[in-house]
C-alpha atoms as a PDB file:
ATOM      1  CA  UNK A   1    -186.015  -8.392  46.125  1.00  0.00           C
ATOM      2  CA  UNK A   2    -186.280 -12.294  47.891  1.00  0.00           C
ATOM      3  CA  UNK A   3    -182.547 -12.369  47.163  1.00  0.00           C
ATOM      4  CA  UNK A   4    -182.239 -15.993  46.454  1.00  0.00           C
ATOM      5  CA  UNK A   5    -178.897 -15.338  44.713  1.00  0.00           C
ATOM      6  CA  UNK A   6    -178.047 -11.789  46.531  1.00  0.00           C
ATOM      7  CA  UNK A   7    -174.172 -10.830  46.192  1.00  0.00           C
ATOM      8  CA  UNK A   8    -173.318 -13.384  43.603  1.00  0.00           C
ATOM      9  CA  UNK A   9    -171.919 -13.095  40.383  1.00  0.00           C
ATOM     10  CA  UNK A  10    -173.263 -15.319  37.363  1.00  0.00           C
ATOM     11  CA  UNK A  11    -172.301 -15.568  33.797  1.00  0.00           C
ATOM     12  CA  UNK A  12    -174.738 -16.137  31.328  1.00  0.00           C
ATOM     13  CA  UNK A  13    -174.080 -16.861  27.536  1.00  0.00           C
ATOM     14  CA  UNK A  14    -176.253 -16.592  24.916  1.00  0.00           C
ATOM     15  CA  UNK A  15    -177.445 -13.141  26.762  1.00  0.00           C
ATOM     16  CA  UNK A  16    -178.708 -10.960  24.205  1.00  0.00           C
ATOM     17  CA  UNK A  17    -182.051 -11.890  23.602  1.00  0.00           C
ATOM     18  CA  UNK A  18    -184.297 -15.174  24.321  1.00  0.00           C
ATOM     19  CA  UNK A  19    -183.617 -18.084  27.123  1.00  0.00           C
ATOM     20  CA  UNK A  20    -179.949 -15.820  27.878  1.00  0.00           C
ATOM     21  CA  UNK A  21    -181.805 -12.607  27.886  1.00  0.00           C
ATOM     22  CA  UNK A  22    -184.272 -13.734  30.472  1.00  0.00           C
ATOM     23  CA  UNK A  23    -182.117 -15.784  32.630  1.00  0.00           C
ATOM     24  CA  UNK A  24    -180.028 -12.310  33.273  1.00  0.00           C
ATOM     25  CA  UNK A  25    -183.200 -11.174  34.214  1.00  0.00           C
ATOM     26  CA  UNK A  26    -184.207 -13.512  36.637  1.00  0.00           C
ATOM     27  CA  UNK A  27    -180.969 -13.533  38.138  1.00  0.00           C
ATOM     28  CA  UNK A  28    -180.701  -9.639  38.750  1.00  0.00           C
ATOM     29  CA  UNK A  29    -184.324 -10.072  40.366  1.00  0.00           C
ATOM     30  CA  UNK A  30    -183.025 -12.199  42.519  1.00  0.00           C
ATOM     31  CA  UNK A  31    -179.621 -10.025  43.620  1.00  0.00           C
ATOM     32  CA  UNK A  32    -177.030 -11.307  40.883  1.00  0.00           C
ATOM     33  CA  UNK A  33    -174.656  -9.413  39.166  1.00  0.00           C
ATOM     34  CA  UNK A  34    -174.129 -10.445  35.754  1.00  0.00           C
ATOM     35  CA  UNK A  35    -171.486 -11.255  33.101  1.00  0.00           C
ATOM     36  CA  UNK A  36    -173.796 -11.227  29.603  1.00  0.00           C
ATOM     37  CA  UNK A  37    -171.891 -13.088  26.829  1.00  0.00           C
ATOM     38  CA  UNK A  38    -173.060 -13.224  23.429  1.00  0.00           C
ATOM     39  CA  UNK A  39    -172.058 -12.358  19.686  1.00  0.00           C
ATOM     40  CA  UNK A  40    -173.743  -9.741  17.845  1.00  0.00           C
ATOM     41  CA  UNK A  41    -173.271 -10.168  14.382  1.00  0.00           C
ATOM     42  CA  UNK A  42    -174.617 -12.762  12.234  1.00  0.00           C
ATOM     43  CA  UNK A  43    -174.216 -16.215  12.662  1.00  0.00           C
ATOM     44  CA  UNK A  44    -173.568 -18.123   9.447  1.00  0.00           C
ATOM     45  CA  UNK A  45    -176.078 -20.207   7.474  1.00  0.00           C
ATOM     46  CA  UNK A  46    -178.933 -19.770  10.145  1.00  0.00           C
ATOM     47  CA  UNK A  47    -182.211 -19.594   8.318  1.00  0.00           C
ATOM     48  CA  UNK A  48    -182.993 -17.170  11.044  1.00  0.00           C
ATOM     49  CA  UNK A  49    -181.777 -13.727  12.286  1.00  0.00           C
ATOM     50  CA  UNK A  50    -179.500 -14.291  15.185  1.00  0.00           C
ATOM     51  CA  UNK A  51    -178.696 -11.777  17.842  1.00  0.00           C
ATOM     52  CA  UNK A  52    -177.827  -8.349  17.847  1.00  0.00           C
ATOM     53  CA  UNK A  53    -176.154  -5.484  19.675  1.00  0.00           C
ATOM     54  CA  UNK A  54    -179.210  -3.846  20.030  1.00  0.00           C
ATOM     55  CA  UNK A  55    -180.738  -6.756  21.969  1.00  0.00           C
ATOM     56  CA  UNK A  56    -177.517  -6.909  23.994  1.00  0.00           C
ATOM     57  CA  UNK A  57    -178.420  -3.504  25.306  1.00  0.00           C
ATOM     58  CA  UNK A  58    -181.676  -4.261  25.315  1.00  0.00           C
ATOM     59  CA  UNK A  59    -180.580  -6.751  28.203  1.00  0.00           C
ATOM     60  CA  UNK A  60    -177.981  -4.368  29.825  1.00  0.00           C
ATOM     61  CA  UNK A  61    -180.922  -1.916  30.184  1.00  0.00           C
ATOM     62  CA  UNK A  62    -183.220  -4.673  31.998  1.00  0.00           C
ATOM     63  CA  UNK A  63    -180.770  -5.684  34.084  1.00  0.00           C
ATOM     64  CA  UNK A  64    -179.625  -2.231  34.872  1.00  0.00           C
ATOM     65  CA  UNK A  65    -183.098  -1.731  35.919  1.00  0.00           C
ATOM     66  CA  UNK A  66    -183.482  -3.841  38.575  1.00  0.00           C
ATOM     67  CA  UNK A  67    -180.185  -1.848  40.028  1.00  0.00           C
ATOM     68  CA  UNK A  68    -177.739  -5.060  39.325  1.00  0.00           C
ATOM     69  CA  UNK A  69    -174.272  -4.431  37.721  1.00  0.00           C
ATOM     70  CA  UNK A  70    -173.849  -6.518  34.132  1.00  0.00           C
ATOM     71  CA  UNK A  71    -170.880  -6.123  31.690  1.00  0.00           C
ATOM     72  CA  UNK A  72    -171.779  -7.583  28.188  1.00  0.00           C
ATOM     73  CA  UNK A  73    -169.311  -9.214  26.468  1.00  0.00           C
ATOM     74  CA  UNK A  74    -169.371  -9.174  22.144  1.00  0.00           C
ATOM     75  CA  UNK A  75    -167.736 -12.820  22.262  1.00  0.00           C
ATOM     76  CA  UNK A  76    -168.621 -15.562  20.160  1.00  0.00           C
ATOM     77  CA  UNK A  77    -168.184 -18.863  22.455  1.00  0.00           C
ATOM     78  CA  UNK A  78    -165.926 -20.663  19.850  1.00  0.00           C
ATOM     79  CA  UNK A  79    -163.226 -18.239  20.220  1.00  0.00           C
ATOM     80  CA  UNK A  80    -161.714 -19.641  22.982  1.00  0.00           C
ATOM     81  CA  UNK A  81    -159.143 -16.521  23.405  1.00  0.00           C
ATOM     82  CA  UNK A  82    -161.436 -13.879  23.174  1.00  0.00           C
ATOM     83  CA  UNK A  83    -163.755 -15.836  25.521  1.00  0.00           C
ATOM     84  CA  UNK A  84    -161.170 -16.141  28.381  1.00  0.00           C
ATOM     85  CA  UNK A  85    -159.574 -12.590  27.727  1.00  0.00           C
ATOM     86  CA  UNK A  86    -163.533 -11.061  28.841  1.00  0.00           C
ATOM     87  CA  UNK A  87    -164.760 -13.193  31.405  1.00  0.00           C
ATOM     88  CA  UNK A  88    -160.710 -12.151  33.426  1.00  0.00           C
ATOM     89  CA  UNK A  89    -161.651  -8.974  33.186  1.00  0.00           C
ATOM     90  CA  UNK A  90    -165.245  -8.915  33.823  1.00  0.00           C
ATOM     91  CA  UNK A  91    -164.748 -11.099  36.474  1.00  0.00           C
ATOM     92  CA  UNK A  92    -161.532  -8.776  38.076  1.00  0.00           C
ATOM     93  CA  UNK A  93    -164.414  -5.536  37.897  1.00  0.00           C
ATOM     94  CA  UNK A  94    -166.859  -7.468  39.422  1.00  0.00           C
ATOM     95  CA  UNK A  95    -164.942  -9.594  41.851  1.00  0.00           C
ATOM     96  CA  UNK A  96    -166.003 -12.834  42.071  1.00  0.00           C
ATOM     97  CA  UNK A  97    -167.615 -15.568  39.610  1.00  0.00           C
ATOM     98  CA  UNK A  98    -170.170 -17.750  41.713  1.00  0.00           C
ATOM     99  CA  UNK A  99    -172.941 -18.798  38.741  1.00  0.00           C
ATOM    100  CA  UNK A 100    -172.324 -20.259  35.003  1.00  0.00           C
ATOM    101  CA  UNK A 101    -175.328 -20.389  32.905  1.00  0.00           C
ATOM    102  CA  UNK A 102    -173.783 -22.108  29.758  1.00  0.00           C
ATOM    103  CA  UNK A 103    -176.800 -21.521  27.488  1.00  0.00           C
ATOM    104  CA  UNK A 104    -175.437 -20.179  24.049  1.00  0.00           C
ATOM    105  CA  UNK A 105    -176.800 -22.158  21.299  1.00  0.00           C
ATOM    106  CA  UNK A 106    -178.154 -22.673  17.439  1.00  0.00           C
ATOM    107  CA  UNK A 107    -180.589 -24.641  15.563  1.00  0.00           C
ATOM    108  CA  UNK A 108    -180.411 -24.925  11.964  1.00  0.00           C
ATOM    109  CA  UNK A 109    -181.850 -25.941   8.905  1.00  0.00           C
ATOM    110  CA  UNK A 110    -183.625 -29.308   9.260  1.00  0.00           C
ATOM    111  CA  UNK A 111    -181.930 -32.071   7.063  1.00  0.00           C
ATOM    112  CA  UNK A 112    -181.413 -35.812   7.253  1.00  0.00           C
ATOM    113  CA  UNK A 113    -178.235 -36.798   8.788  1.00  0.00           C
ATOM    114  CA  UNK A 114    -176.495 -38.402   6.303  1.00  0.00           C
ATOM    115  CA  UNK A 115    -177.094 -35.685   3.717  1.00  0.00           C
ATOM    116  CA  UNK A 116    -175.872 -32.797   5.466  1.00  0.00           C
ATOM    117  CA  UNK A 117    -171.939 -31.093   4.745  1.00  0.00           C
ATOM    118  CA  UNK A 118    -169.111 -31.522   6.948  1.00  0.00           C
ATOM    119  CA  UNK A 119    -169.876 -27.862   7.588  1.00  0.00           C
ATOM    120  CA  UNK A 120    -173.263 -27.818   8.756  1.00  0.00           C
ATOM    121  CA  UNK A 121    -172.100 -30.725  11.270  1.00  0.00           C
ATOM    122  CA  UNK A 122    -169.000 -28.941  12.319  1.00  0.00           C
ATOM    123  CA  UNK A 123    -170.617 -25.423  12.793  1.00  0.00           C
ATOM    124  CA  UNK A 124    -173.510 -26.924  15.354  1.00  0.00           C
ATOM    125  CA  UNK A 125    -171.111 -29.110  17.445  1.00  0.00           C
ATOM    126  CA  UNK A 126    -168.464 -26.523  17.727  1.00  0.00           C
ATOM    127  CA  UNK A 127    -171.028 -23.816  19.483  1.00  0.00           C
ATOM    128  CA  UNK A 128    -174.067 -26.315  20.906  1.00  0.00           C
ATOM    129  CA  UNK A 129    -170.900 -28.342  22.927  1.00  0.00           C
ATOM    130  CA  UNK A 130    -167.202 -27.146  22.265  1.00  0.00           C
ATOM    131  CA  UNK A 131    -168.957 -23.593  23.043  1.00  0.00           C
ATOM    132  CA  UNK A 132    -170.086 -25.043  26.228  1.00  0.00           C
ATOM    133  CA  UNK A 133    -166.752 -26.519  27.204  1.00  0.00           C
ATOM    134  CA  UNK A 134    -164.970 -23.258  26.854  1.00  0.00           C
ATOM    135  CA  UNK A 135    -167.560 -21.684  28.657  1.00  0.00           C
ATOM    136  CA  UNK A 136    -166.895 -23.872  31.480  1.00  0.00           C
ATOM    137  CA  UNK A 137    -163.309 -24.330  30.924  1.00  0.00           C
ATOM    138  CA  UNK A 138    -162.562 -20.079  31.269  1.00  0.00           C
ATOM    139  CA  UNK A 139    -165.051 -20.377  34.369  1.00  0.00           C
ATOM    140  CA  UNK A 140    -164.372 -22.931  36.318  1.00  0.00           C
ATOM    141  CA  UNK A 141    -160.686 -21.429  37.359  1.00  0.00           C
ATOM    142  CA  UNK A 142    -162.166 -18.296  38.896  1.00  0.00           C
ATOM    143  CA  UNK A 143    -165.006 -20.245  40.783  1.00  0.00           C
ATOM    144  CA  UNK A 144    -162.225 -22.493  42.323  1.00  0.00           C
ATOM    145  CA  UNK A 145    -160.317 -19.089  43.694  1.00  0.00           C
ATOM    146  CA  UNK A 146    -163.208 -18.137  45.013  1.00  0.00           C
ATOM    147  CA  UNK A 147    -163.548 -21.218  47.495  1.00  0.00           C
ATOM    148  CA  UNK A 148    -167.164 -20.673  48.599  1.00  0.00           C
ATOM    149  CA  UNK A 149    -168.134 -23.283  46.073  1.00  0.00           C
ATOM    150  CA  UNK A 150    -170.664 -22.298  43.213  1.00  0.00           C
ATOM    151  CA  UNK A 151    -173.637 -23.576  40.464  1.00  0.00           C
ATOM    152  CA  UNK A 152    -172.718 -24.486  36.702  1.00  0.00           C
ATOM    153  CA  UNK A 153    -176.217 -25.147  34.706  1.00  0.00           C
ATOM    154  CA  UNK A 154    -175.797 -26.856  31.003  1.00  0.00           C
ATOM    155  CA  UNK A 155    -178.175 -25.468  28.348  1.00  0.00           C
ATOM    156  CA  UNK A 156    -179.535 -29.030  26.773  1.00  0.00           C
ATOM    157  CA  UNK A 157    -182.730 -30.167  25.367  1.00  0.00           C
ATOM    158  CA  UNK A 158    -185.522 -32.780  25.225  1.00  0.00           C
ATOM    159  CA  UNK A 159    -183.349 -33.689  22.184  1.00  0.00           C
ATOM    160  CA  UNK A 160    -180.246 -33.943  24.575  1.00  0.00           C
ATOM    161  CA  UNK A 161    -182.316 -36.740  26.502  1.00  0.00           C
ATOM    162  CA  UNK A 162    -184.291 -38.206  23.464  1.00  0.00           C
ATOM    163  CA  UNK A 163    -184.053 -38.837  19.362  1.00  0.00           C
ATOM    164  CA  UNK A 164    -185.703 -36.313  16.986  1.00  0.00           C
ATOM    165  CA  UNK A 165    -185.166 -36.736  12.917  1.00  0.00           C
ATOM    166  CA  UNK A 166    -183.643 -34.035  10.619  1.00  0.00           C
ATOM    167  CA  UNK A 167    -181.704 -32.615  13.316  1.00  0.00           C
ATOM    168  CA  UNK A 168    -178.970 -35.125  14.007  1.00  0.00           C
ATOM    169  CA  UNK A 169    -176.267 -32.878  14.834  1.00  0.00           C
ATOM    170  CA  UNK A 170    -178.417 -31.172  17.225  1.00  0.00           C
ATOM    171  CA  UNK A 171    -179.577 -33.781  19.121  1.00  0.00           C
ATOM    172  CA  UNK A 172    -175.660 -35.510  18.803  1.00  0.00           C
ATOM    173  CA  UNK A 173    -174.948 -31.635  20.430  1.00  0.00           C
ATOM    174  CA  UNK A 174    -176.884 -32.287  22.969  1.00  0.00           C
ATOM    175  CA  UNK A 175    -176.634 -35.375  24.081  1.00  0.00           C
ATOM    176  CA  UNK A 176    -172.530 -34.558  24.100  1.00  0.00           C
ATOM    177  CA  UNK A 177    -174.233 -31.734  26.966  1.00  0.00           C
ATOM    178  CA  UNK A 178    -175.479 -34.180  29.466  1.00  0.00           C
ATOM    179  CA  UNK A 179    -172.171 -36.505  29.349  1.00  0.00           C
ATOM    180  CA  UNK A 180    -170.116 -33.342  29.599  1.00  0.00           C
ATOM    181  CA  UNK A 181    -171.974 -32.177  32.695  1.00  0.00           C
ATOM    182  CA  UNK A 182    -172.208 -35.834  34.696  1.00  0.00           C
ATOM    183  CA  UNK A 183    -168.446 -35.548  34.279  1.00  0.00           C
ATOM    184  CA  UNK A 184    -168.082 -32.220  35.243  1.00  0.00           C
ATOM    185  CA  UNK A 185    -170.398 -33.027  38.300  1.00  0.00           C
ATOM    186  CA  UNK A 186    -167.727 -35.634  39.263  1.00  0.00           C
ATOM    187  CA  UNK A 187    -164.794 -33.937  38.768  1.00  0.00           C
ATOM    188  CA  UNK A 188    -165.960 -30.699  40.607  1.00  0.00           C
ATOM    189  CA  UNK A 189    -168.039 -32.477  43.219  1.00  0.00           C
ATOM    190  CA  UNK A 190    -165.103 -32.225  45.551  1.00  0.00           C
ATOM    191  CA  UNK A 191    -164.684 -28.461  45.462  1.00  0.00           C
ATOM    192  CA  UNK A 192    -168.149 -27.972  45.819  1.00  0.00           C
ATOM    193  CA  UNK A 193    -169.180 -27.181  42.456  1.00  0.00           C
ATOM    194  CA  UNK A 194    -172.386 -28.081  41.379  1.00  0.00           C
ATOM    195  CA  UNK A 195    -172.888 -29.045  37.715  1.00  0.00           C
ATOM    196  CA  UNK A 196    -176.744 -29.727  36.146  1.00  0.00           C
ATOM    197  CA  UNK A 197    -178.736 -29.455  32.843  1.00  0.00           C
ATOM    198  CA  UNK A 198    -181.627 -28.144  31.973  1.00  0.00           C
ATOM    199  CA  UNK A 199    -183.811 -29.732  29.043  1.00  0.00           C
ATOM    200  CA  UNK A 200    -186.360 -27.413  27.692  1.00  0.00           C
ATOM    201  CA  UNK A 201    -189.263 -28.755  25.090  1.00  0.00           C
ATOM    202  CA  UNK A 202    -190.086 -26.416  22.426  1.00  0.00           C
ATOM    203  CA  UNK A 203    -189.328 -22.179  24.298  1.00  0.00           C
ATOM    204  CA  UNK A 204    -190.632 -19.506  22.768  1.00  0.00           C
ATOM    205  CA  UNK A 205    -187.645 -17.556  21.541  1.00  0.00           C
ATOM    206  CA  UNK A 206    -186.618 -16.457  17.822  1.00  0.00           C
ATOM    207  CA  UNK A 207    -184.722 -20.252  17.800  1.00  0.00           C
ATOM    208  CA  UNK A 208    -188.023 -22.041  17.454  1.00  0.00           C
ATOM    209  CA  UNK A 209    -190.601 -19.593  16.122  1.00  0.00           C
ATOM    210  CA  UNK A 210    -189.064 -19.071  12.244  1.00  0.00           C
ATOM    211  CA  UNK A 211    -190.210 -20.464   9.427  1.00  0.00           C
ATOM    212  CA  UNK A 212    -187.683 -23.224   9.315  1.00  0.00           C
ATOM    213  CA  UNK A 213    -188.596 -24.508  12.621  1.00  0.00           C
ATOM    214  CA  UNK A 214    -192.499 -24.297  11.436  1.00  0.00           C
ATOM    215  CA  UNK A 215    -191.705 -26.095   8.247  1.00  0.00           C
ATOM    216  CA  UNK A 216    -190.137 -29.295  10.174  1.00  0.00           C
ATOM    217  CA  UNK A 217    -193.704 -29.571  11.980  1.00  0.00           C
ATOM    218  CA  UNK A 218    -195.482 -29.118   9.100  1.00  0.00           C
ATOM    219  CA  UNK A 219    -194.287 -29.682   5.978  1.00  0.00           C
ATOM    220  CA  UNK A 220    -197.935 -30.269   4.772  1.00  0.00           C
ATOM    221  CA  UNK A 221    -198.152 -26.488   4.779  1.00  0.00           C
ATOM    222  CA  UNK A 222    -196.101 -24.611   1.910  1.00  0.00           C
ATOM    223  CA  UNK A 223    -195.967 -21.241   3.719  1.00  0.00           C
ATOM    224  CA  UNK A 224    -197.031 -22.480   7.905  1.00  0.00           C
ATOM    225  CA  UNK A 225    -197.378 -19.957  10.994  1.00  0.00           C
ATOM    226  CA  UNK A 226    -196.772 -20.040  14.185  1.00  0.00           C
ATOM    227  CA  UNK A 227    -200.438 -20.408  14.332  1.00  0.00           C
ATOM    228  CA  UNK A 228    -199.760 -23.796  12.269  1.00  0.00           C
ATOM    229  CA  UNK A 229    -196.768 -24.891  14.603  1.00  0.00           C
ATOM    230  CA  UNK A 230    -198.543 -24.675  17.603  1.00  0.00           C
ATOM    231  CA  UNK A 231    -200.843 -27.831  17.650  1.00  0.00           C
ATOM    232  CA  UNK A 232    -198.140 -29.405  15.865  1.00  0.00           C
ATOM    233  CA  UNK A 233    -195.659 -29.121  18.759  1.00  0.00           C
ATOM    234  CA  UNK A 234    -198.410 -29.600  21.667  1.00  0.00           C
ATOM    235  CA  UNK A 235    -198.785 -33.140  20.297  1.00  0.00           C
ATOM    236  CA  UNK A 236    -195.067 -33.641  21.969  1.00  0.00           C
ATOM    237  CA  UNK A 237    -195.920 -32.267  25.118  1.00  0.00           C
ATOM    238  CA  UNK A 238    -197.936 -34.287  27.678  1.00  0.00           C
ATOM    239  CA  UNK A 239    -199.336 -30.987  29.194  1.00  0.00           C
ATOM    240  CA  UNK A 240    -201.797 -29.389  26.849  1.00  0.00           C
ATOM    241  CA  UNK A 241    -199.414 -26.538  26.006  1.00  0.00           C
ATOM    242  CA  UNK A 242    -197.621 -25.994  22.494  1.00  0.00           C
ATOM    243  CA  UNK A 243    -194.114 -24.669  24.449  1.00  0.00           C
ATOM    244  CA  UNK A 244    -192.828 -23.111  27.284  1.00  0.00           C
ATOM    245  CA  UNK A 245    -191.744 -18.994  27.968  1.00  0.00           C
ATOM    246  CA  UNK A 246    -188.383 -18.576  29.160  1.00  0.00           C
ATOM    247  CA  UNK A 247    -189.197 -17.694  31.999  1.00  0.00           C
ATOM    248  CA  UNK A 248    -190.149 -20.936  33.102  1.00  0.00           C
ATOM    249  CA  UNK A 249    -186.381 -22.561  31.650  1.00  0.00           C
ATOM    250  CA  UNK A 250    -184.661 -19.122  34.152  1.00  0.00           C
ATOM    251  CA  UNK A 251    -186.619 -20.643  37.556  1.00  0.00           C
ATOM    252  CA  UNK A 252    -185.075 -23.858  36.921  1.00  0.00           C
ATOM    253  CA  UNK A 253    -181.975 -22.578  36.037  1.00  0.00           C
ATOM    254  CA  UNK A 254    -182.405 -20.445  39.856  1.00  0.00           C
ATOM    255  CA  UNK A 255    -183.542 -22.684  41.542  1.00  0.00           C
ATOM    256  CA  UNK A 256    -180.257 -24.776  40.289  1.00  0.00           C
ATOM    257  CA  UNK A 257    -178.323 -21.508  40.645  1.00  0.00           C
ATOM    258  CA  UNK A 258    -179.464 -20.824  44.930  1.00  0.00           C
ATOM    259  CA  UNK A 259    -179.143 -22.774  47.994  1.00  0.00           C
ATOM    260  CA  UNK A 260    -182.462 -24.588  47.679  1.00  0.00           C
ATOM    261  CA  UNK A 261    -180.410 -26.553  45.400  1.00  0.00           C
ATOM    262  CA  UNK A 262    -177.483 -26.825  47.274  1.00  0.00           C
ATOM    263  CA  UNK A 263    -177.488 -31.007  47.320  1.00  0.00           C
ATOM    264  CA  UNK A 264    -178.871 -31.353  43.486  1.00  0.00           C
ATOM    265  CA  UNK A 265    -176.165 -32.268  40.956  1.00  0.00           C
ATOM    266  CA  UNK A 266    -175.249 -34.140  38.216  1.00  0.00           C
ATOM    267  CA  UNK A 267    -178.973 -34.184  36.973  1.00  0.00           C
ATOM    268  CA  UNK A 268    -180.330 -33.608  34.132  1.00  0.00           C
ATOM    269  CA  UNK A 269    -183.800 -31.535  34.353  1.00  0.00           C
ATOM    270  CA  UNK A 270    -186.514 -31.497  32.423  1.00  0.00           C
ATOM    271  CA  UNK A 271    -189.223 -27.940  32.038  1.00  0.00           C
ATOM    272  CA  UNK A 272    -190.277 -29.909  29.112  1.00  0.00           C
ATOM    273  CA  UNK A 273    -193.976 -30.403  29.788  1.00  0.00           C
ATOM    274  CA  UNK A 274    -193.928 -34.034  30.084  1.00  0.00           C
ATOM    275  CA  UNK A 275    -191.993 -34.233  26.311  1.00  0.00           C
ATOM    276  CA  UNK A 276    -189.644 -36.722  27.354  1.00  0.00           C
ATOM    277  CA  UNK A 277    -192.035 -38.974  28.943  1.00  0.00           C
ATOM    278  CA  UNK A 278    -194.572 -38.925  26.283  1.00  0.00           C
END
């Protein structure tokens, strides 16, 4: 174990399964203990399955693995209570909160702006940004105790750095990301509490590959595949590659996380394959 993050204690949301699932991973590999937040039942009005308890221990099980202590939490990040109630106590069993991964997060049915409800609008900022200011607000406290300074990483997007149609409340979502981190970056600065976000292109998690995400890159196609999607969403990239593993988003999010970033804040990084340049 290189121990990059050895002795530390990071809390990750969206944990159960995709980006969340392997940045507990990579974390634990690298010494971490973890706090895994995420909610298992079903989210509503996603036109794809969302997590599950059985994926949260799925996660438990690979961290457990590698020998690390994790406590998963069953909170959904807009319930501000709940949310603050587990992360005390985790955080009083495990002793310390040094990391923040603040990665929980939907997509949705694509639409034009203008025509979707006050619902659909409401539902996407409430967990892609108010979910990420709780996160931080129920961490922060507990980081500051701690005095040795620490690492808070933003889950944003290409979209939280650039315009995409049909998914206005996303991108708004994300965008709302980046402004809440170069503020946080500010305020924290001080106490030594670095604040960045990380801007993945298309990641190959459940989130993307459905058939609602294939339909919005080709809606030629009544019935498209992943097969279909993937020259579709090369053409973003700059690199000749139609999206990135997670893998690739969790060695950002370490190398944000450990002391080789130790100077780096208030930026917002790309692992988008050259999307937002393009």
């Amino acid at each position: 174990m290189a121990g990059r993050v050895a002795s530390k204690v990071a809390l990750i949301t969206g944990a159960a399964r995709g980006q969340g699932r392997s940045h507990a991973v990579r974390l634990a590999e690298e010494g971490a203990d973890i706090i895994a937040v995420d909610v298992t039942t079903q989210i509503e009005n996603m036109p794809y399955r969302t997590g599950t308890a059985e994926e949260m221990a799925e996660t438990v099980a690979e961290v457990e693995k590698l020998d690390r202590r994790i406590i998963a939490l069953d909170v959904d990040v807009r319930n501000l209570d709940a949310l603050t109630a587990g992360v005390d106590a985790a955080v009083a069993e495990l002793g310390r909160l040094d990391i923040v991964s603040a990665n929980a997060g939907i997509g949705g049915t694509p639409q034009l702006t203008h025509e979707m409800s006050d619902e659909t609008w409401q539902q996407m900022i409430d967990i892609n940004l108010t979910g990420v200011w709780h996160t931080v607000k129920v961490s922060v406290p507990h980081i500051l105790v701690g005095g040795r300074g620490g690492a808070i990483v933003l889950t944003s997007s290409a979209a939280g750095l650039q315009a995409y149609p049909n998914i206005g409340h996303y991108v708004s979502a994300k965008h709302g990301v980046v402004g809440l981190m170069k503020t946080l970056a500010v305020e924290l600065g001080p106490q030594r509490i670095r604040v960045n976000s990380l801007h993945p292109t298309q990641v190959d998690t459940p989130m993307i590959m459905n058939e609602a995400s294939w339909k919005l890159f080709r809606p030629d196609l009544e019935n498209p595949t992943r097969e279909d999607f993937a020259p579709a969403s090369q053409s973003m990239n700059a690199l000749p590659i139609p999206w990135v593993e997670p893998v690739d988003v969790s060695n950002a999010l370490l190398f944000l996380a450990s002391d080789e970033g130790r100077y780096v804040t208030g930026v917002p990084l790309p692992i988008d394959a050259g999307c937002v340049v393009k």
